[in-house]
Protein backbone atom coordinates (compact mmCIF):
# COMPACT_ATOMS: atom_id res chain seq x y z
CA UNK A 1 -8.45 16.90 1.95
CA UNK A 2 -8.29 17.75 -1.59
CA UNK A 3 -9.12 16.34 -5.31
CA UNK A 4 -7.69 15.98 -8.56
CA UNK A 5 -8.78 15.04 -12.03
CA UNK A 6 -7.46 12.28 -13.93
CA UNK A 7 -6.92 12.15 -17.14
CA UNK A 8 -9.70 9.81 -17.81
CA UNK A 9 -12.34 11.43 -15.90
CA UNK A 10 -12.06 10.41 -12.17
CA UNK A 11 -11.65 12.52 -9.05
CA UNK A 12 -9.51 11.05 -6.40
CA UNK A 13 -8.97 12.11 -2.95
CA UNK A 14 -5.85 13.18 -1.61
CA UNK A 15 -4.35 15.10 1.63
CA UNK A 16 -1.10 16.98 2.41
CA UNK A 17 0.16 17.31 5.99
CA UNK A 18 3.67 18.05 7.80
CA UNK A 19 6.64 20.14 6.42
CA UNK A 20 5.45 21.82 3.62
CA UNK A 21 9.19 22.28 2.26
CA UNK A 22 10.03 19.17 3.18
CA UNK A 23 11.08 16.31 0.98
CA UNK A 24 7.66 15.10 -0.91
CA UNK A 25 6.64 11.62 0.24
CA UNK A 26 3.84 10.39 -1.48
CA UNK A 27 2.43 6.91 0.27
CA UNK A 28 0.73 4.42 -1.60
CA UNK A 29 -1.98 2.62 0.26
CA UNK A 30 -3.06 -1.95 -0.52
CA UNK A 31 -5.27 -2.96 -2.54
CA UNK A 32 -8.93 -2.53 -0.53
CA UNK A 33 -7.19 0.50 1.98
CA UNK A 34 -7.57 3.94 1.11
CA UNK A 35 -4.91 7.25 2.82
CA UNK A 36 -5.98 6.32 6.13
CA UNK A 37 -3.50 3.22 6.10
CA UNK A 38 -0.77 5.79 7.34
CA UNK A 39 -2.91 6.92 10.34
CA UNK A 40 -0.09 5.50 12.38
CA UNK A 41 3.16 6.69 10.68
CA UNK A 42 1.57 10.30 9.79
CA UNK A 43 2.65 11.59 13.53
CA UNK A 44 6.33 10.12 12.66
CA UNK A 45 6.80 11.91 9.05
CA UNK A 46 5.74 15.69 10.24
CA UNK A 47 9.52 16.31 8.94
CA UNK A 48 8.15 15.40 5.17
CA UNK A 49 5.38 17.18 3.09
CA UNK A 50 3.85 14.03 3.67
CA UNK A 51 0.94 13.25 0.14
CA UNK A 52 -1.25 10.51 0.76
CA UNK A 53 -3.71 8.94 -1.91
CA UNK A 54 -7.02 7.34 -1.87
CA UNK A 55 -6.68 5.21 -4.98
CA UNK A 56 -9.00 5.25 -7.69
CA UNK A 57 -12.28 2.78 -6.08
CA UNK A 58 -10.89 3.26 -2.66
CA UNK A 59 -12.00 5.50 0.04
CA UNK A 60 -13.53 8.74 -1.17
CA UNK A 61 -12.36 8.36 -4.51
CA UNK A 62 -14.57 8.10 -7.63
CA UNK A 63 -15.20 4.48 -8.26
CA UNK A 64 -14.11 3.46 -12.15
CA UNK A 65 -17.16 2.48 -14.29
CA UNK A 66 -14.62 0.22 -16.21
CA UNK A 67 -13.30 -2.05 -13.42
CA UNK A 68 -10.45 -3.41 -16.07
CA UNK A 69 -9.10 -0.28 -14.96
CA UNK A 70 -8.13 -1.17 -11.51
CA UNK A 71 -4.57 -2.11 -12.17
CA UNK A 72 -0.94 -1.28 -11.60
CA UNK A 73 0.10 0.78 -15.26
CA UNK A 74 -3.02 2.93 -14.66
CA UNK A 75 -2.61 3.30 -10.51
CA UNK A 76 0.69 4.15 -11.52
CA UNK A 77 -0.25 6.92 -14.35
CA UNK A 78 -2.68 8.38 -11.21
CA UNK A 79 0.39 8.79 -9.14
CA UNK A 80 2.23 10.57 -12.30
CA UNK A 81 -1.04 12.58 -12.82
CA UNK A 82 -1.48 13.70 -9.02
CA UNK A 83 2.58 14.78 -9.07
CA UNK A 84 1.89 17.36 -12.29
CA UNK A 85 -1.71 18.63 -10.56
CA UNK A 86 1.10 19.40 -7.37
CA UNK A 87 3.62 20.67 -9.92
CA UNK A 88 5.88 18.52 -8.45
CA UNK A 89 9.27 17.41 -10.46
CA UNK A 90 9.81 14.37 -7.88
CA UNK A 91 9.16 12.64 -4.76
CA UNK A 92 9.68 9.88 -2.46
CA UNK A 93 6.97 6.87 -2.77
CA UNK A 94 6.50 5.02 0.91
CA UNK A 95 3.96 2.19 -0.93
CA UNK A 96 2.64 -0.57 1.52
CA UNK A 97 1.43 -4.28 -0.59
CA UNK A 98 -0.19 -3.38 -3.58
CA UNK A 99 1.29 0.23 -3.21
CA UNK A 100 4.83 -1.01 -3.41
CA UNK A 101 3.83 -2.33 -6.67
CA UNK A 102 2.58 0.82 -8.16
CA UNK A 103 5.85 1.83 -6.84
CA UNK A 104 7.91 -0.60 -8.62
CA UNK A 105 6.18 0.13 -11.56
CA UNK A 106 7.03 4.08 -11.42
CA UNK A 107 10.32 2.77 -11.34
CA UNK A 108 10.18 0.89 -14.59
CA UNK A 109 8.29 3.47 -16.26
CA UNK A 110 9.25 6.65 -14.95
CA UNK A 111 12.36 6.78 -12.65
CA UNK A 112 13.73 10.34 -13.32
CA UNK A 113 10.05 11.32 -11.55
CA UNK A 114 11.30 9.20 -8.08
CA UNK A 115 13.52 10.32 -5.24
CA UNK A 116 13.65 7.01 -3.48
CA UNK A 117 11.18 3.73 -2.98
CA UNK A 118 10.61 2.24 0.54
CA UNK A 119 8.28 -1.31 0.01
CA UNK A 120 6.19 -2.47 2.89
CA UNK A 121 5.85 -5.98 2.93
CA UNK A 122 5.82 -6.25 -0.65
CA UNK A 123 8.15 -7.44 -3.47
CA UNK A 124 8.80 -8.78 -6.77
CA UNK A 125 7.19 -12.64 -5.82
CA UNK A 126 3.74 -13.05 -4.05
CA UNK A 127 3.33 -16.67 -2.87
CA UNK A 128 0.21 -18.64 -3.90
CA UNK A 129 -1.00 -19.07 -0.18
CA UNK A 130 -1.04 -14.99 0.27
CA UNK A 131 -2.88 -14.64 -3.27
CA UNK A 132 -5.27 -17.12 -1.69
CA UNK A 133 -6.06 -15.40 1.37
CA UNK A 134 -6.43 -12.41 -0.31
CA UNK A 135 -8.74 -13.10 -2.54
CA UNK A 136 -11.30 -14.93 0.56
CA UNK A 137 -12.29 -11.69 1.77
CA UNK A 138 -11.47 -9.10 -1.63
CA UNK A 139 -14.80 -7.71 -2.81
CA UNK A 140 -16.81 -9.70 -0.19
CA UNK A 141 -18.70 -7.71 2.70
CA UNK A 142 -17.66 -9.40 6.33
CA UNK A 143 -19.86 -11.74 7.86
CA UNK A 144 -20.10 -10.04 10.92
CA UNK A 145 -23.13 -7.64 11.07
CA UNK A 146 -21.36 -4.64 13.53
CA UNK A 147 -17.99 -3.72 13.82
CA UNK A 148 -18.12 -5.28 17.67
CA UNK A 149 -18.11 -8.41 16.03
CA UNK A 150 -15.79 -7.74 13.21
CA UNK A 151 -13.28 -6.62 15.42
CA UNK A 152 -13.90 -9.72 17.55
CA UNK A 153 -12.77 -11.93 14.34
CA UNK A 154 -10.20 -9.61 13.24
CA UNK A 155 -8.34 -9.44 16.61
CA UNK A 156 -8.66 -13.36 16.32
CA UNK A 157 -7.50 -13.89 12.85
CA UNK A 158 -4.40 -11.52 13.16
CA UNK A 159 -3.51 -12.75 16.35
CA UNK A 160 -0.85 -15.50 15.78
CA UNK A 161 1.03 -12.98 12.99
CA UNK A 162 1.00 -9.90 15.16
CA UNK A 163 2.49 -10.62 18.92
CA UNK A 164 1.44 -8.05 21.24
CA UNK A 165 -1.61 -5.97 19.25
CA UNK A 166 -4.12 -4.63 21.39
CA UNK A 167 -7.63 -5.55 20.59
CA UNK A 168 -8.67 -1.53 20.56
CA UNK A 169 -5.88 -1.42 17.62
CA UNK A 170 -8.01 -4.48 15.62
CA UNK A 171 -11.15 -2.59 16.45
CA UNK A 172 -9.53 0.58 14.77
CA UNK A 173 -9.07 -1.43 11.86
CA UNK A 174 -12.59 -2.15 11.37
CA UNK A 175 -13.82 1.08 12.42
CA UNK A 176 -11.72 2.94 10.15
CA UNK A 177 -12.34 0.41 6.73
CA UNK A 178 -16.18 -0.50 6.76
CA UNK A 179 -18.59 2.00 7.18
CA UNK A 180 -21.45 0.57 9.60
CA UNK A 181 -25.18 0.13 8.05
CA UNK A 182 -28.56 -0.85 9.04
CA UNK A 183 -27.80 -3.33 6.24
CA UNK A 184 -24.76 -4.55 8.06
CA UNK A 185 -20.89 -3.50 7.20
CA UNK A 186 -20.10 -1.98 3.63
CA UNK A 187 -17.13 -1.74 2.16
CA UNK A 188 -15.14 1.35 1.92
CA UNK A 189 -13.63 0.64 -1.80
CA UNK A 190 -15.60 -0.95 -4.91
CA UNK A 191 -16.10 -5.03 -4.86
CA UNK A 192 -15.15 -4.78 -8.58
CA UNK A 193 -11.96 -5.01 -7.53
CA UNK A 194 -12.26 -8.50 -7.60
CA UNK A 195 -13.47 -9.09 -11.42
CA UNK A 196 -10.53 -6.97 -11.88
CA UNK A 197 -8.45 -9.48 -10.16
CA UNK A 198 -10.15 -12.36 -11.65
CA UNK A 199 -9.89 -11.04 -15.03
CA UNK A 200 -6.22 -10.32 -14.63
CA UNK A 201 -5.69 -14.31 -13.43
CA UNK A 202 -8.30 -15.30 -15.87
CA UNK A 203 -5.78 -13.91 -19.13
CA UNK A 204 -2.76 -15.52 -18.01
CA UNK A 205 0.05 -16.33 -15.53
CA UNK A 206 1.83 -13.15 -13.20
CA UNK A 207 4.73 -11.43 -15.10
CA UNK A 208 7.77 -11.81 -14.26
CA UNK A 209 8.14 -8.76 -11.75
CA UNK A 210 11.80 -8.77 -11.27
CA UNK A 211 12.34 -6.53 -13.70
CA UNK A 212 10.48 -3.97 -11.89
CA UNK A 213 12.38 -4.30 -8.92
CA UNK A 214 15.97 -4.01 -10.87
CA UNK A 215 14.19 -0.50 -12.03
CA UNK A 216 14.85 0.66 -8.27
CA UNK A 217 18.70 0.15 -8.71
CA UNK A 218 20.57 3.63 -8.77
CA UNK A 219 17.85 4.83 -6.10
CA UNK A 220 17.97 5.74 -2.67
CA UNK A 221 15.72 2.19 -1.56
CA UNK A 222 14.33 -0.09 1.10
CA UNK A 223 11.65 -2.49 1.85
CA UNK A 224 10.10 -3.52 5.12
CA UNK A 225 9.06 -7.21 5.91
CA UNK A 226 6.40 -8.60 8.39
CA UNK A 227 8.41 -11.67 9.68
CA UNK A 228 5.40 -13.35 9.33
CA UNK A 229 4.02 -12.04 6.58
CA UNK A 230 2.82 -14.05 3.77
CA UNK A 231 2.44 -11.62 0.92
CA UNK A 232 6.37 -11.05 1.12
CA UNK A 233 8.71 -14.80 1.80
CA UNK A 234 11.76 -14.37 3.74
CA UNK A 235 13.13 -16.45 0.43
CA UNK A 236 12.07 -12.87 -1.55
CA UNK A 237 12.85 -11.18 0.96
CA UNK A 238 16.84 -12.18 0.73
CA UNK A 239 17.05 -12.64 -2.95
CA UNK A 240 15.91 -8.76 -3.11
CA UNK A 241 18.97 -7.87 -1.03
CA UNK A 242 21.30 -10.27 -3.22
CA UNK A 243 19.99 -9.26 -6.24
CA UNK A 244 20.23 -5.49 -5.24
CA UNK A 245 22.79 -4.86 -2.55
CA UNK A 246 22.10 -1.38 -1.70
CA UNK A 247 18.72 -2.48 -0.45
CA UNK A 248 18.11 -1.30 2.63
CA UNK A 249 16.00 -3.49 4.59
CA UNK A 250 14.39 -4.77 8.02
CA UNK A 251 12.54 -7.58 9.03
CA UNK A 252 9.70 -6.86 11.84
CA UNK A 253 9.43 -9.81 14.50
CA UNK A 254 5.69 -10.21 15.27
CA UNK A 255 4.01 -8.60 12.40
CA UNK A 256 2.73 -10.10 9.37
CA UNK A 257 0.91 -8.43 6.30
CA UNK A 258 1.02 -5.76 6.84
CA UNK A 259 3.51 -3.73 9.08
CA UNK A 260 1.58 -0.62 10.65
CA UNK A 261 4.88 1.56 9.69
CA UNK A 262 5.12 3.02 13.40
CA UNK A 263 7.31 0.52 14.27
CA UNK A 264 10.57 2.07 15.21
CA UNK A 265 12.74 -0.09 13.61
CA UNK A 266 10.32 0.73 10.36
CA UNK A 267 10.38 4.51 11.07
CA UNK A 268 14.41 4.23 11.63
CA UNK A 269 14.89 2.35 7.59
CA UNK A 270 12.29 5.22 6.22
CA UNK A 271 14.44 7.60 7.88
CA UNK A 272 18.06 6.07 6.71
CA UNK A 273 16.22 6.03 3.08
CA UNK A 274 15.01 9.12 2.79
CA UNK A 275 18.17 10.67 4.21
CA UNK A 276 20.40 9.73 0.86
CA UNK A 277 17.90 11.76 -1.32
């Protein structure tokens, strides 16, 4: 594990593993997961020089004193600003929910920088009922006081959007994204999160994201749906394709939000994308 500077002050986490001269594939983790939301594709990608990021507030990354700064045009400038500490001209981005955003937006504002976008479970639309769920449990420490019981509600909750999940899996999850107290389960990124995300709905309706999207045309490009997800509609899911016809893209039966990207019809679409770089 290493760390970099950013421009304002803040030192974020990062790792390198696989092919050192391979092609560089940065991933981009959601909003409250840190790097180690690729534990399960990592053993797939040894092939890439595979860069993963602990966001700024997430993981073992410096939490931002201003939490106004917990957005996408400033995630996205961290990205930029972690490619020139690497000396790196471009790279792939592999960004999963709020990843594939900070994606999109490297796309809109710095697309000679990209090799090619992959977006799991993530697009240009978020319904209501997926904002809603997120923001139950954003910035809010789980009820449960161990992770024996968290993973007991986890493996419950995810159960009718992930068919055939093993409980150890769920229990993975929670072992590997709150850090057990005598106080009871913390969270591993900064609550503030949340004001951000309040403050954000509080000045006004979403932008229109599209845009960003269209920024991915003339790239090598694909995106990844849970076929029950809820952060990503199969509506979006097919206008994306329509509206950009050298999308590649699959749709996972029996995951929801989100894929864990060692799928292998996931792994085969990475692949395919990163093959027309």
């Amino acid at each position: 594990m290493s760390n970099f500077t950013t421009t304002d002050g803040l030192s974020l986490l990062f790792e390198e593993s696989g092919t050192p001269t391979g092609i560089p594939l940065i991933c981009l983790a959601g909003l409250t997961r840190d790097s180690r939301d690729f534990r399960y594709f990592a053993p797939h990608a040894q092939r890439y020089r595979l860069i993963t990021l602990d966001a700024r507030g997430r993981g073992q990354s410096d939490h931002d004193p201003q939490f106004e700064n917990y957005n996408v045009p400033r995630e996205a400038q961290d990205v930029l600003e972690l490619m020139d500490h690497l000396v790196l001209p471009q790279a792939a981005l592999l960004g999963t929910s709020r990843g594939g955003m900070v994606a999109m937006m490297l796309a809109a504002s710095a697309k000679p920088r990209l090799m090619a976008v992959i977006l799991n479970d993530v697009g240009p639309v978020i319904p209501a009922n997926g904002i809603e769920r997120i923001m139950q449990y954003v910035g809010r420490r789980p009820a449960a006081k161990t992770q024996a019981q968290a993973a007991e509600t986890l493996t419950a909750l995810m159960a009718p959007a992930f068919a055939g999940v093993p409980a150890q899996r769920w229990r993975e999850e929670v072992e590997t994204f709150y850090d057990s107290t005598p106080q009871g389960l913390q969270l591993r990124y900064d609550p503030r999160i949340r004001d951000a995300l309040l403050a954000q709905a509080e000045a006004g309706p979403v932008p229109d994201l599209w845009p960003l999207f269209l920024a991915l045309d003339g790239l090598p490009c694909g995106v990844i749906r849970g076929a029950n997800s809820d952060v990503l509609s199969h509506e979006t899911y097919v206008e994306m394709q329509a509206r950009l016809p050298a999308l590649q893209a699959v749709e996972l039966p029996g995951r929801g939000h989100v894929p864990f990207l060692d799928e292998p019809a996931a792994l085969s679409l990475i692949q395919s994308v990163l093959e027309q770089i």
